[in-house]
ModelCIF file with pLDDT and N, C-alpha, C, O atoms, coordinates in Angstrom:
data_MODEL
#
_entry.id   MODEL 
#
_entity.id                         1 
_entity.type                       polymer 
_entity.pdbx_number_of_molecules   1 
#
_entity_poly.entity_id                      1 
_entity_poly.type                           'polypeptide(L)' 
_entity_poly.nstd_linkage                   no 
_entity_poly.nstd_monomer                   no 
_entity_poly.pdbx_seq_one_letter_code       
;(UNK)(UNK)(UNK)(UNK)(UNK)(UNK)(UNK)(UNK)(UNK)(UNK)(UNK)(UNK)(UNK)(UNK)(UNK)(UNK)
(UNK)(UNK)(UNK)(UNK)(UNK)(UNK)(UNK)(UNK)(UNK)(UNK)(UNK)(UNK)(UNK)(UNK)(UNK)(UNK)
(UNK)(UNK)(UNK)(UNK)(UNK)(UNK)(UNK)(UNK)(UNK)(UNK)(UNK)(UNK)(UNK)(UNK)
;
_entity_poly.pdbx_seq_one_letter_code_can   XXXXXXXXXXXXXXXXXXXXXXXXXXXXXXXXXXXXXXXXXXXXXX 
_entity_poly.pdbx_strand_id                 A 
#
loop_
_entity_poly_seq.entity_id 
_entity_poly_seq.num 
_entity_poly_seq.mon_id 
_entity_poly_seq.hetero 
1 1  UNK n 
1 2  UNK n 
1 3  UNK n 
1 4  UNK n 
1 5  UNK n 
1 6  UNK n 
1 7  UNK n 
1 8  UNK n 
1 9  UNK n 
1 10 UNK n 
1 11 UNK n 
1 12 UNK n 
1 13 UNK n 
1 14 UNK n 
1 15 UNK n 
1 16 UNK n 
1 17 UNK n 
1 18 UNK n 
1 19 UNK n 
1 20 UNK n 
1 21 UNK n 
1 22 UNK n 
1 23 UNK n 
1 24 UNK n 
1 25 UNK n 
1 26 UNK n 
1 27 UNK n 
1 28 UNK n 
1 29 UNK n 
1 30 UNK n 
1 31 UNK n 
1 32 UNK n 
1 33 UNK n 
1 34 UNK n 
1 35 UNK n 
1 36 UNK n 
1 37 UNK n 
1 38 UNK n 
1 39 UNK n 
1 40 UNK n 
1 41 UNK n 
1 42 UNK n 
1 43 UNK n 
1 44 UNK n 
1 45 UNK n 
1 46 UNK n 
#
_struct_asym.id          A 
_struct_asym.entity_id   1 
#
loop_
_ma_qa_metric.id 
_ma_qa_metric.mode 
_ma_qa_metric.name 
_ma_qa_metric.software_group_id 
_ma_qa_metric.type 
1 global pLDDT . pLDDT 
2 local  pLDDT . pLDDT 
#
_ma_qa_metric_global.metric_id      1 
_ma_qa_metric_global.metric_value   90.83 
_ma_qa_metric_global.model_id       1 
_ma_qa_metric_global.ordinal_id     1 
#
loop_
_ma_qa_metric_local.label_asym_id 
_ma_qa_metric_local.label_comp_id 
_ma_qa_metric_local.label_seq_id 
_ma_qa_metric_local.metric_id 
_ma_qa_metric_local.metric_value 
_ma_qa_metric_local.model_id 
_ma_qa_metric_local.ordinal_id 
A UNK 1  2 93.00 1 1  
A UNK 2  2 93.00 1 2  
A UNK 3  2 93.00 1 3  
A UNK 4  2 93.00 1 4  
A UNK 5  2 94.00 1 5  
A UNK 6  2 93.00 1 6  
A UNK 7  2 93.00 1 7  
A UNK 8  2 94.00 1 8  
A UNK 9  2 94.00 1 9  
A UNK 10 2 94.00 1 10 
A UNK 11 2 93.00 1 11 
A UNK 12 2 93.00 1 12 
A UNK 13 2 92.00 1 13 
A UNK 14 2 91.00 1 14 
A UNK 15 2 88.00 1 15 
A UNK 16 2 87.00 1 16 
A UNK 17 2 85.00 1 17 
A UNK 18 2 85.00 1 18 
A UNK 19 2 89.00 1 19 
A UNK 20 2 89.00 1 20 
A UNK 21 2 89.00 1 21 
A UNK 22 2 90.00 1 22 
A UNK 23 2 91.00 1 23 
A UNK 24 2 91.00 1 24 
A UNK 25 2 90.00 1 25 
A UNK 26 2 91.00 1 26 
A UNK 27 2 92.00 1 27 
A UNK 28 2 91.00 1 28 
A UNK 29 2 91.00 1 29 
A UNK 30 2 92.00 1 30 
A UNK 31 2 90.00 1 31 
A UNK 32 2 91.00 1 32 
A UNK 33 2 91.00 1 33 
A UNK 34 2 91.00 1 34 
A UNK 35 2 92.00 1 35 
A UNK 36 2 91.00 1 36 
A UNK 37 2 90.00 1 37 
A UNK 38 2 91.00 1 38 
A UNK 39 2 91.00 1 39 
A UNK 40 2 91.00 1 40 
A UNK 41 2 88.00 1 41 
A UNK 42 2 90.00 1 42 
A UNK 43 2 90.00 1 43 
A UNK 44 2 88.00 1 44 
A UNK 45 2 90.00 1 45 
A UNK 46 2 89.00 1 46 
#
loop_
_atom_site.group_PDB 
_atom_site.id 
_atom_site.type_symbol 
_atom_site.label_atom_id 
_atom_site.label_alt_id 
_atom_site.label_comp_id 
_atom_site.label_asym_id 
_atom_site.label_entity_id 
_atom_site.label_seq_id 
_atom_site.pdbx_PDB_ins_code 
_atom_site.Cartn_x 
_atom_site.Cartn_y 
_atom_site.Cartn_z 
_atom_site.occupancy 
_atom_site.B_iso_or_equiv 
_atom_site.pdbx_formal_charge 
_atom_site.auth_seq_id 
_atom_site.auth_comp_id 
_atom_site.auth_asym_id 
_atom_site.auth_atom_id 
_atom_site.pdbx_PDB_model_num 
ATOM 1   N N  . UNK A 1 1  ? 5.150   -2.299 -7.037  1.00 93.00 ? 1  UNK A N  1 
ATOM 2   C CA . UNK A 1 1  ? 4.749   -1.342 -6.012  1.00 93.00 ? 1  UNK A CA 1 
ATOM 3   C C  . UNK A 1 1  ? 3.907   -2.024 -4.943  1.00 93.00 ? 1  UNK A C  1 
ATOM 4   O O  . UNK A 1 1  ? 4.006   -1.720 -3.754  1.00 93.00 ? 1  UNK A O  1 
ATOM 5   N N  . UNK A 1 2  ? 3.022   -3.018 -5.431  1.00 93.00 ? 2  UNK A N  1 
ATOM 6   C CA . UNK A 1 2  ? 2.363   -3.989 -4.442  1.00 93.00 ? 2  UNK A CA 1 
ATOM 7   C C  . UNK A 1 2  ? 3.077   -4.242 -3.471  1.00 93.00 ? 2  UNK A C  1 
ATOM 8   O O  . UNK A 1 2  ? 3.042   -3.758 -2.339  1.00 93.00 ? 2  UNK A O  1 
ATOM 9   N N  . UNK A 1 3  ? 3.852   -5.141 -3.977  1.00 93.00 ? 3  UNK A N  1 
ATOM 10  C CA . UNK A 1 3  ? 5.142   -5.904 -3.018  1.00 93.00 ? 3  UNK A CA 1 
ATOM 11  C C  . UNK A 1 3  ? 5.867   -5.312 -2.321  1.00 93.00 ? 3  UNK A C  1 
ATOM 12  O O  . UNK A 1 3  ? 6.283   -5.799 -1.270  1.00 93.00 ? 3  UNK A O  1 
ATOM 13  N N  . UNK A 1 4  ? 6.174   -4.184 -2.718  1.00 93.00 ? 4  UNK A N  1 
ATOM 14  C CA . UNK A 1 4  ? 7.177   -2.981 -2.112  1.00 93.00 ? 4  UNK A CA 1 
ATOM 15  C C  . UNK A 1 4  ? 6.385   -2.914 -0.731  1.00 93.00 ? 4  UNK A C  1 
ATOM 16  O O  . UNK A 1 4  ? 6.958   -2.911 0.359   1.00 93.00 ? 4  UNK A O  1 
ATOM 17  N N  . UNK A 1 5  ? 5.098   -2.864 -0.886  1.00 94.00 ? 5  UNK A N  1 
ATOM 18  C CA . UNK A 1 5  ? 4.391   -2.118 0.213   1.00 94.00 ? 5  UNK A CA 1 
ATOM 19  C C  . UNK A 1 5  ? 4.080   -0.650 0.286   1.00 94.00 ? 5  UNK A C  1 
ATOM 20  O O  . UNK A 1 5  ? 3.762   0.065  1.237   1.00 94.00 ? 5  UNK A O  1 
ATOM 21  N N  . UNK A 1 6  ? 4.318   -0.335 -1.378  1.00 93.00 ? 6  UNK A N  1 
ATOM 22  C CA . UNK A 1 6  ? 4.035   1.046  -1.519  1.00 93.00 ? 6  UNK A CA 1 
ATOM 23  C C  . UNK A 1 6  ? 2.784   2.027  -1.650  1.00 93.00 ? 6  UNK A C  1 
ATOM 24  O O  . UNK A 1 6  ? 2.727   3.256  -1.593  1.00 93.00 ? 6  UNK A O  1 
ATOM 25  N N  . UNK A 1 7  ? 1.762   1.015  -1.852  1.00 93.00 ? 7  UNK A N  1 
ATOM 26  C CA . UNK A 1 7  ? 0.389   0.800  -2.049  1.00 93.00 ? 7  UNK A CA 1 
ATOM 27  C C  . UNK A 1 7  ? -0.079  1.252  -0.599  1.00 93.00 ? 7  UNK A C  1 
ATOM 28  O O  . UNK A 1 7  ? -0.605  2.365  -0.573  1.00 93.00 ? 7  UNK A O  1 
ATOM 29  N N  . UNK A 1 8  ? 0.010   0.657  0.468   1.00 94.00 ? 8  UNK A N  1 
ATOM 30  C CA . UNK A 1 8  ? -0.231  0.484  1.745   1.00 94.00 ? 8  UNK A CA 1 
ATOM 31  C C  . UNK A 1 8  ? 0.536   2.350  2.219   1.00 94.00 ? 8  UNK A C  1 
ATOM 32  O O  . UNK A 1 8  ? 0.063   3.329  2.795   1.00 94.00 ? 8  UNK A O  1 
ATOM 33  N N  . UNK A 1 9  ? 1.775   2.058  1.638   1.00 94.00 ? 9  UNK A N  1 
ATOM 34  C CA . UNK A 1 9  ? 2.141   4.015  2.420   1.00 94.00 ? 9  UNK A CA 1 
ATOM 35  C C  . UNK A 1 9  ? 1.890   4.659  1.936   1.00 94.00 ? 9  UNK A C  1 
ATOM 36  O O  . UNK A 1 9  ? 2.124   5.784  2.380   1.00 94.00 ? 9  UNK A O  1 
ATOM 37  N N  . UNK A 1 10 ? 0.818   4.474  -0.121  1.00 94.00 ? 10 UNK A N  1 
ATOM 38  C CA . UNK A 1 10 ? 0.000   5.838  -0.599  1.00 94.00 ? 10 UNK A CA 1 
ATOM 39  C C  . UNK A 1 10 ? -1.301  5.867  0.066   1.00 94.00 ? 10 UNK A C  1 
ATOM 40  O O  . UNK A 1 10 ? -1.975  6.894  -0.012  1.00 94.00 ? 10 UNK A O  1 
ATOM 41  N N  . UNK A 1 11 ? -1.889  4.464  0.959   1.00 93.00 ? 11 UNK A N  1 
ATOM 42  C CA . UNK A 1 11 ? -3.304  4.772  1.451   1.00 93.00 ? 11 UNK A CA 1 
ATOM 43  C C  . UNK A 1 11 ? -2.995  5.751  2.985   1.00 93.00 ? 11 UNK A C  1 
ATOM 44  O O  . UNK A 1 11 ? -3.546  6.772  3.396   1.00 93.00 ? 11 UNK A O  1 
ATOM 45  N N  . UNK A 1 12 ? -2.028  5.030  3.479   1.00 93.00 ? 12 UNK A N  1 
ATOM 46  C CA . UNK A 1 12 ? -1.569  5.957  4.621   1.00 93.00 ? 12 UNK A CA 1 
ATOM 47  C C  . UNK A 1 12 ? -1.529  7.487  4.576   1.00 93.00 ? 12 UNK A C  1 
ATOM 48  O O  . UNK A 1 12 ? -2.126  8.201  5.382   1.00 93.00 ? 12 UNK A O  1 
ATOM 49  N N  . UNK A 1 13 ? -0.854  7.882  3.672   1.00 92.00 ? 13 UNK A N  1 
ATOM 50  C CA . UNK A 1 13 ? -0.810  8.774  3.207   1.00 92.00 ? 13 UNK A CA 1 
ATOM 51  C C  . UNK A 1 13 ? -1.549  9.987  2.680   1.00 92.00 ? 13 UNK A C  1 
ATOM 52  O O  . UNK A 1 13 ? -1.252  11.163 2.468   1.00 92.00 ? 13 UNK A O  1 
ATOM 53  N N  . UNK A 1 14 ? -2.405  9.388  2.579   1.00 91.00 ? 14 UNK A N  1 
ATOM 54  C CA . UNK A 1 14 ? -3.860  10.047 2.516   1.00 91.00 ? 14 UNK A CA 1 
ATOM 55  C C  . UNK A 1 14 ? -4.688  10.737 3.485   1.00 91.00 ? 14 UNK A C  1 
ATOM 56  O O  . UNK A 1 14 ? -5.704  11.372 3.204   1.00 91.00 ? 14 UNK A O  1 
ATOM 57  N N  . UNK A 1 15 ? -4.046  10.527 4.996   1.00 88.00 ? 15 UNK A N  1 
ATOM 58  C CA . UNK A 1 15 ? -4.675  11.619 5.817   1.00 88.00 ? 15 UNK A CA 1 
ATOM 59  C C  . UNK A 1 15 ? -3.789  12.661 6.456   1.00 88.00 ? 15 UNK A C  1 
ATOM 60  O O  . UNK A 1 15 ? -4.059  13.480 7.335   1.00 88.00 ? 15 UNK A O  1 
ATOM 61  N N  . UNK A 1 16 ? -2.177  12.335 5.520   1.00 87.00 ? 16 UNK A N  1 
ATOM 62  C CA . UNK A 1 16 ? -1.171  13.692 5.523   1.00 87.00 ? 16 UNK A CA 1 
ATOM 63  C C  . UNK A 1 16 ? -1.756  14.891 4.249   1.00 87.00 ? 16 UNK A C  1 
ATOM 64  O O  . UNK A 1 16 ? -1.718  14.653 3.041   1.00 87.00 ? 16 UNK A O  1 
ATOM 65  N N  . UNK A 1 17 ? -2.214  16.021 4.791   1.00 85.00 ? 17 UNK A N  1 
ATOM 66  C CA . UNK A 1 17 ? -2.248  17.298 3.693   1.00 85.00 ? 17 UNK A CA 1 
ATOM 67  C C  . UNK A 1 17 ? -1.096  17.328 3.167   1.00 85.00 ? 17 UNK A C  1 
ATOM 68  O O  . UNK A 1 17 ? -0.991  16.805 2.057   1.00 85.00 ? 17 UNK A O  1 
ATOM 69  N N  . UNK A 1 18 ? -0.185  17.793 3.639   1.00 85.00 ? 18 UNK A N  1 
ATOM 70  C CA . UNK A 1 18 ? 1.718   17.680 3.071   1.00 85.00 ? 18 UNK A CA 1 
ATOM 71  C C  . UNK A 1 18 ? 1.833   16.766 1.976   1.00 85.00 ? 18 UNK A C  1 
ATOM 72  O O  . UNK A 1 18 ? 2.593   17.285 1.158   1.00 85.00 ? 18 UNK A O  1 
ATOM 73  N N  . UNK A 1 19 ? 1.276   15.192 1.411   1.00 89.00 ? 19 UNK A N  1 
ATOM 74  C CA . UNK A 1 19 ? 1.675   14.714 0.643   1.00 89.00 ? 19 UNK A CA 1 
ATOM 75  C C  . UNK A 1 19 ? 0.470   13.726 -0.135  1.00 89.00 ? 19 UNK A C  1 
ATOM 76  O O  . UNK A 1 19 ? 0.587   12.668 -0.753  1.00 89.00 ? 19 UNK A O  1 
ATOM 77  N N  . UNK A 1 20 ? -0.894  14.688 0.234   1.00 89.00 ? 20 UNK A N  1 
ATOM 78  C CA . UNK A 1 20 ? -2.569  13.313 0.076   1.00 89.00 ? 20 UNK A CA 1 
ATOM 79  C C  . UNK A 1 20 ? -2.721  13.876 -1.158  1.00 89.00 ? 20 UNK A C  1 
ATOM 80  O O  . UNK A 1 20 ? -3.768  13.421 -1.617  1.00 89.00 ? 20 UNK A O  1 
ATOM 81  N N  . UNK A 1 21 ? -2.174  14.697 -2.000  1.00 89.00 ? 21 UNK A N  1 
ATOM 82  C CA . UNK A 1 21 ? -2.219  15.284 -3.325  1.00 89.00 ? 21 UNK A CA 1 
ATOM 83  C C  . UNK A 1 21 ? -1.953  13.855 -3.865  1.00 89.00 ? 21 UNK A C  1 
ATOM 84  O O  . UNK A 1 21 ? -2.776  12.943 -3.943  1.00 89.00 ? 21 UNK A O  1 
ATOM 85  N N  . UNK A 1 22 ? -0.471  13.830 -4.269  1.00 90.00 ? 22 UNK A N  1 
ATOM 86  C CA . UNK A 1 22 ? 0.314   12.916 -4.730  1.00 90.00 ? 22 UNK A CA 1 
ATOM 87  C C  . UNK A 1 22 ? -0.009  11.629 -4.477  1.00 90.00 ? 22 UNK A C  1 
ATOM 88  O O  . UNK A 1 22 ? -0.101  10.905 -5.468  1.00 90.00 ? 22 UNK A O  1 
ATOM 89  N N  . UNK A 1 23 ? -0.173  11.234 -3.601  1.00 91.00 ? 23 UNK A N  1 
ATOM 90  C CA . UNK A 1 23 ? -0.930  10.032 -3.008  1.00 91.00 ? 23 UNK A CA 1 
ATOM 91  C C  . UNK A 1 23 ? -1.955  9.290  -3.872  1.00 91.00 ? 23 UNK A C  1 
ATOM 92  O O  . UNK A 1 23 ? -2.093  8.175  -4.376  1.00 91.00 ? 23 UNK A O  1 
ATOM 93  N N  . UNK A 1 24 ? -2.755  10.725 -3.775  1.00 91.00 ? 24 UNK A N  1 
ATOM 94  C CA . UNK A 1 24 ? -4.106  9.799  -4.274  1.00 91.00 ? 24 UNK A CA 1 
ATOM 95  C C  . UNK A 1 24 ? -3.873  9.401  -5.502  1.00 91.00 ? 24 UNK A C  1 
ATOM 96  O O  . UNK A 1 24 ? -3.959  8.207  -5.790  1.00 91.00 ? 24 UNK A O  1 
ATOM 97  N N  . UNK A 1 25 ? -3.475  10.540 -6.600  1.00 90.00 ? 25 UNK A N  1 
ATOM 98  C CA . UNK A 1 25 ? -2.877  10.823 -7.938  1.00 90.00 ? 25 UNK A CA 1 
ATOM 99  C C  . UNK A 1 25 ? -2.476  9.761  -8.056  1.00 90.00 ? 25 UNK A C  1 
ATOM 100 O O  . UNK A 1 25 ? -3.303  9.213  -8.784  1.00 90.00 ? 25 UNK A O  1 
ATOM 101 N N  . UNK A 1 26 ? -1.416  8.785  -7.717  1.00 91.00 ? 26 UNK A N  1 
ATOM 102 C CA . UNK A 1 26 ? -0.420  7.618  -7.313  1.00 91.00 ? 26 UNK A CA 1 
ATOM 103 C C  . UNK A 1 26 ? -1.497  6.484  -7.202  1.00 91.00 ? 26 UNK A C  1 
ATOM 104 O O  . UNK A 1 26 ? -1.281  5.579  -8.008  1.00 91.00 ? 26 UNK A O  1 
ATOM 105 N N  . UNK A 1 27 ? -2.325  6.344  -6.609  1.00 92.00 ? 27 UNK A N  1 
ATOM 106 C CA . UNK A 1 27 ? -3.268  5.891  -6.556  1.00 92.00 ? 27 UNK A CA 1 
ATOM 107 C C  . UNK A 1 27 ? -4.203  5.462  -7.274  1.00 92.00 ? 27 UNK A C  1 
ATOM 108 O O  . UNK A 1 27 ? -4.657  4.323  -7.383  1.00 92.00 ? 27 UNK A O  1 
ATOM 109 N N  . UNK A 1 28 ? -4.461  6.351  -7.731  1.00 91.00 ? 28 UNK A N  1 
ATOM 110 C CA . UNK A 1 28 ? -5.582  7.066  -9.228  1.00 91.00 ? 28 UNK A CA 1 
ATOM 111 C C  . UNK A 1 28 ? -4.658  5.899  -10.369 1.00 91.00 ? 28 UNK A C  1 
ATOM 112 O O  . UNK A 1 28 ? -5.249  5.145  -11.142 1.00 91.00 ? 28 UNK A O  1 
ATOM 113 N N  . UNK A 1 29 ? -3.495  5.958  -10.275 1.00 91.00 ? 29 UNK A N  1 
ATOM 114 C CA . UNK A 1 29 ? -2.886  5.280  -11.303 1.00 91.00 ? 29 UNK A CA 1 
ATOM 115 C C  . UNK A 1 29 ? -2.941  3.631  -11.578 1.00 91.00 ? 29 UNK A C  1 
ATOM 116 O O  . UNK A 1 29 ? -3.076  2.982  -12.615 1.00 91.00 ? 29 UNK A O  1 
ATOM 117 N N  . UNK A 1 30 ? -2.753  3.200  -9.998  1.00 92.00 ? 30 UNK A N  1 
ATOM 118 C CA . UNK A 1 30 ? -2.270  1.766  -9.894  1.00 92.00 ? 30 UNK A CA 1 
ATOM 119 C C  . UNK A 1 30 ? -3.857  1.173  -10.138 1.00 92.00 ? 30 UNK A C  1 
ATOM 120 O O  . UNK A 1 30 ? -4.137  0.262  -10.917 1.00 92.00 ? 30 UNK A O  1 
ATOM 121 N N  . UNK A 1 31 ? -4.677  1.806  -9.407  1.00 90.00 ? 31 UNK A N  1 
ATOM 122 C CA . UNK A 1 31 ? -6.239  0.830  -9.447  1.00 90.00 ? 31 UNK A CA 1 
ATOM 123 C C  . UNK A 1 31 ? -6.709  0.705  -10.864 1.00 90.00 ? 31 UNK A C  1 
ATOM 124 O O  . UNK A 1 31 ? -7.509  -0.207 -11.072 1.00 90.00 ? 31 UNK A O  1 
ATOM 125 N N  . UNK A 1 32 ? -6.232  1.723  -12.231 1.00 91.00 ? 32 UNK A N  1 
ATOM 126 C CA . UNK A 1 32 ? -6.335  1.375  -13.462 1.00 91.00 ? 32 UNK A CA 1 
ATOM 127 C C  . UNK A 1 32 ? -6.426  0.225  -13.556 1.00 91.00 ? 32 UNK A C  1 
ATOM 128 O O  . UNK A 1 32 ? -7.529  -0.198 -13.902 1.00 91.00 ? 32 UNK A O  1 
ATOM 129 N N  . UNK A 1 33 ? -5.274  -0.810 -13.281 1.00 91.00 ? 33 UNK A N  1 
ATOM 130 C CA . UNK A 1 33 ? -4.850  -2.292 -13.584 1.00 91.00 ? 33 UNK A CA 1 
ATOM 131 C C  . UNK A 1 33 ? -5.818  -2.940 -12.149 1.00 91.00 ? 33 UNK A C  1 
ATOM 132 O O  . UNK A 1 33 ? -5.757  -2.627 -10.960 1.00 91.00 ? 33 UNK A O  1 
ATOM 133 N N  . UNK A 1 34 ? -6.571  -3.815 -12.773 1.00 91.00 ? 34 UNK A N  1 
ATOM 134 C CA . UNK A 1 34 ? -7.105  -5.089 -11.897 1.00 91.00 ? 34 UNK A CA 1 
ATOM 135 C C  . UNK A 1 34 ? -6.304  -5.573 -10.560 1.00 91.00 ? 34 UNK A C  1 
ATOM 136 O O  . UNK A 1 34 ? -6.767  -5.683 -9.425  1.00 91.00 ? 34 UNK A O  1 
ATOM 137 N N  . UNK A 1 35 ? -5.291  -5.770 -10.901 1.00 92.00 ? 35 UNK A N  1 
ATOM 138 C CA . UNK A 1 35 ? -4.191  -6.018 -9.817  1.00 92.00 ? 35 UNK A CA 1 
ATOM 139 C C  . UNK A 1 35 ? -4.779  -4.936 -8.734  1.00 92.00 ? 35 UNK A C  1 
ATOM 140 O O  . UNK A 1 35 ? -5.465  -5.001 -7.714  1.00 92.00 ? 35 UNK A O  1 
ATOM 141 N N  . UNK A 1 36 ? -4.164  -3.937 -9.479  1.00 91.00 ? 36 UNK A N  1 
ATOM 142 C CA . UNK A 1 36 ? -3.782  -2.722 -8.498  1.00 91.00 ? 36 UNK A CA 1 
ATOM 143 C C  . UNK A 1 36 ? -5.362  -2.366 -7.489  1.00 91.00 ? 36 UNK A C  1 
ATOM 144 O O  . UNK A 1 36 ? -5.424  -2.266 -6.264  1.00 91.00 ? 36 UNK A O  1 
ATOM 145 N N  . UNK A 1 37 ? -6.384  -2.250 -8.389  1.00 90.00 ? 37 UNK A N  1 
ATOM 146 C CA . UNK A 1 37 ? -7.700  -2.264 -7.713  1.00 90.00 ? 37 UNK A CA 1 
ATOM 147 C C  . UNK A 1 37 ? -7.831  -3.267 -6.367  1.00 90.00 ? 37 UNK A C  1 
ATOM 148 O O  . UNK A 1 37 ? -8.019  -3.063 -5.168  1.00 90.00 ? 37 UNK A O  1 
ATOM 149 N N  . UNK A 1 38 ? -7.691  -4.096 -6.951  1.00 91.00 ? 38 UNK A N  1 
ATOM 150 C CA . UNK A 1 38 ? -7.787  -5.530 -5.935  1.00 91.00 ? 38 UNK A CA 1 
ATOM 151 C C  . UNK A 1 38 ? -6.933  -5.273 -4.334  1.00 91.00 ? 38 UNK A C  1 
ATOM 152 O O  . UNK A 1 38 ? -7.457  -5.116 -3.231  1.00 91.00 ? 38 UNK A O  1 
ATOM 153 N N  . UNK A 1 39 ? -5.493  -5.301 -4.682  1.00 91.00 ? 39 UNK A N  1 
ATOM 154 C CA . UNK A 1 39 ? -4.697  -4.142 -3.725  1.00 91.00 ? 39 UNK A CA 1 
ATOM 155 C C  . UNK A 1 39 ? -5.200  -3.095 -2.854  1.00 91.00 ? 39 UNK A C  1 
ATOM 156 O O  . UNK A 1 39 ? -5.161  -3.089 -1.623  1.00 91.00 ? 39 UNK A O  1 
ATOM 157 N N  . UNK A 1 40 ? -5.657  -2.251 -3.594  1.00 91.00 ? 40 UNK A N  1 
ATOM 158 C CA . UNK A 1 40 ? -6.214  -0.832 -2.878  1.00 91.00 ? 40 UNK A CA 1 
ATOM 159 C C  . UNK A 1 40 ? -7.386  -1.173 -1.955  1.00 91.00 ? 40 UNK A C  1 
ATOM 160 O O  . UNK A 1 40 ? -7.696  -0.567 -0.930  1.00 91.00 ? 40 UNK A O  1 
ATOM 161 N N  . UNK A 1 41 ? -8.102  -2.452 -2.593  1.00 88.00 ? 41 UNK A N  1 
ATOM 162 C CA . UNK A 1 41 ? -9.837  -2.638 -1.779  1.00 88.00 ? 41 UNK A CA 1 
ATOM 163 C C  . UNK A 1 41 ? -9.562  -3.325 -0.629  1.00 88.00 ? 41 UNK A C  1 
ATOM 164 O O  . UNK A 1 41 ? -10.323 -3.493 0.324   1.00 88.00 ? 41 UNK A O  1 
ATOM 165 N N  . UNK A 1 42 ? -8.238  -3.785 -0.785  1.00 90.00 ? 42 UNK A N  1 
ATOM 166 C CA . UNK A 1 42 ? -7.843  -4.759 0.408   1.00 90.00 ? 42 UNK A CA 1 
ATOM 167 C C  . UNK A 1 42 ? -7.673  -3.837 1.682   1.00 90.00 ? 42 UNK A C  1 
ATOM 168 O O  . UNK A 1 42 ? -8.069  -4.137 2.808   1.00 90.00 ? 42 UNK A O  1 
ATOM 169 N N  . UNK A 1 43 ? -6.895  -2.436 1.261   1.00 90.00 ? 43 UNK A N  1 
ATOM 170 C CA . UNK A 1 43 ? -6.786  -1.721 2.277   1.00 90.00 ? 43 UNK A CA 1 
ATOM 171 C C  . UNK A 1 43 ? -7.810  -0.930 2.908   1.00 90.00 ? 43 UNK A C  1 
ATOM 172 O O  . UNK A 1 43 ? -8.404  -0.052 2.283   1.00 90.00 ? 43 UNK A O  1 
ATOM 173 N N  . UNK A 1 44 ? -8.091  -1.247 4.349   1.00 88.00 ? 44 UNK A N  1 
ATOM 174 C CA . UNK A 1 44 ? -9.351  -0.683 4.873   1.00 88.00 ? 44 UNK A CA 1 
ATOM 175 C C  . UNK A 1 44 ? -9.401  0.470  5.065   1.00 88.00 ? 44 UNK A C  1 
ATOM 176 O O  . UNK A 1 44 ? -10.522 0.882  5.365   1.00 88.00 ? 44 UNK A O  1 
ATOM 177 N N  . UNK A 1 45 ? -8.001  1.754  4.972   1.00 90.00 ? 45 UNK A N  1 
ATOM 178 C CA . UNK A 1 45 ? -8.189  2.700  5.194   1.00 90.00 ? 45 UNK A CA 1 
ATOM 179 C C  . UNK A 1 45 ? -8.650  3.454  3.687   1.00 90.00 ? 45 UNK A C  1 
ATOM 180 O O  . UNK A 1 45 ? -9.053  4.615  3.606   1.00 90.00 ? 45 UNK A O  1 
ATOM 181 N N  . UNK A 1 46 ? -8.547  2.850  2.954   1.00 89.00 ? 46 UNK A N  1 
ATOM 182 C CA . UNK A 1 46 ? -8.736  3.293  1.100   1.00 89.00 ? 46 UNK A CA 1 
ATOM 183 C C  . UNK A 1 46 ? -9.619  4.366  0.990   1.00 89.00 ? 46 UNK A C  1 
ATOM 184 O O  . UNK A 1 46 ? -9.895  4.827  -0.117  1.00 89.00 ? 46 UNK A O  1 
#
């Protein structure tokens, strides 16, 4: 999902109401794993 760049369109995503539910949730998931944290902090809109 990193690589995908999918990470980057759930932080985006986050200032659509229509889909910042799911998003974050999605979110909530990947930063579990070290990786995924690391990822998310990178993005400045997080």
């Amino acid at each position: 999902m990193i690589e995908a760049g999918a990470v980057t369109a759930l932080v985006g995503a986050l200032g659509n109401e229509v889909v910042s539910e799911e998003a974050a949730g999605a979110l909530a998931l990947i930063v579990r794993q070290s990786v995924g944290a690391k990822a998310v902090v990178m993005e400045e809109a997080a």
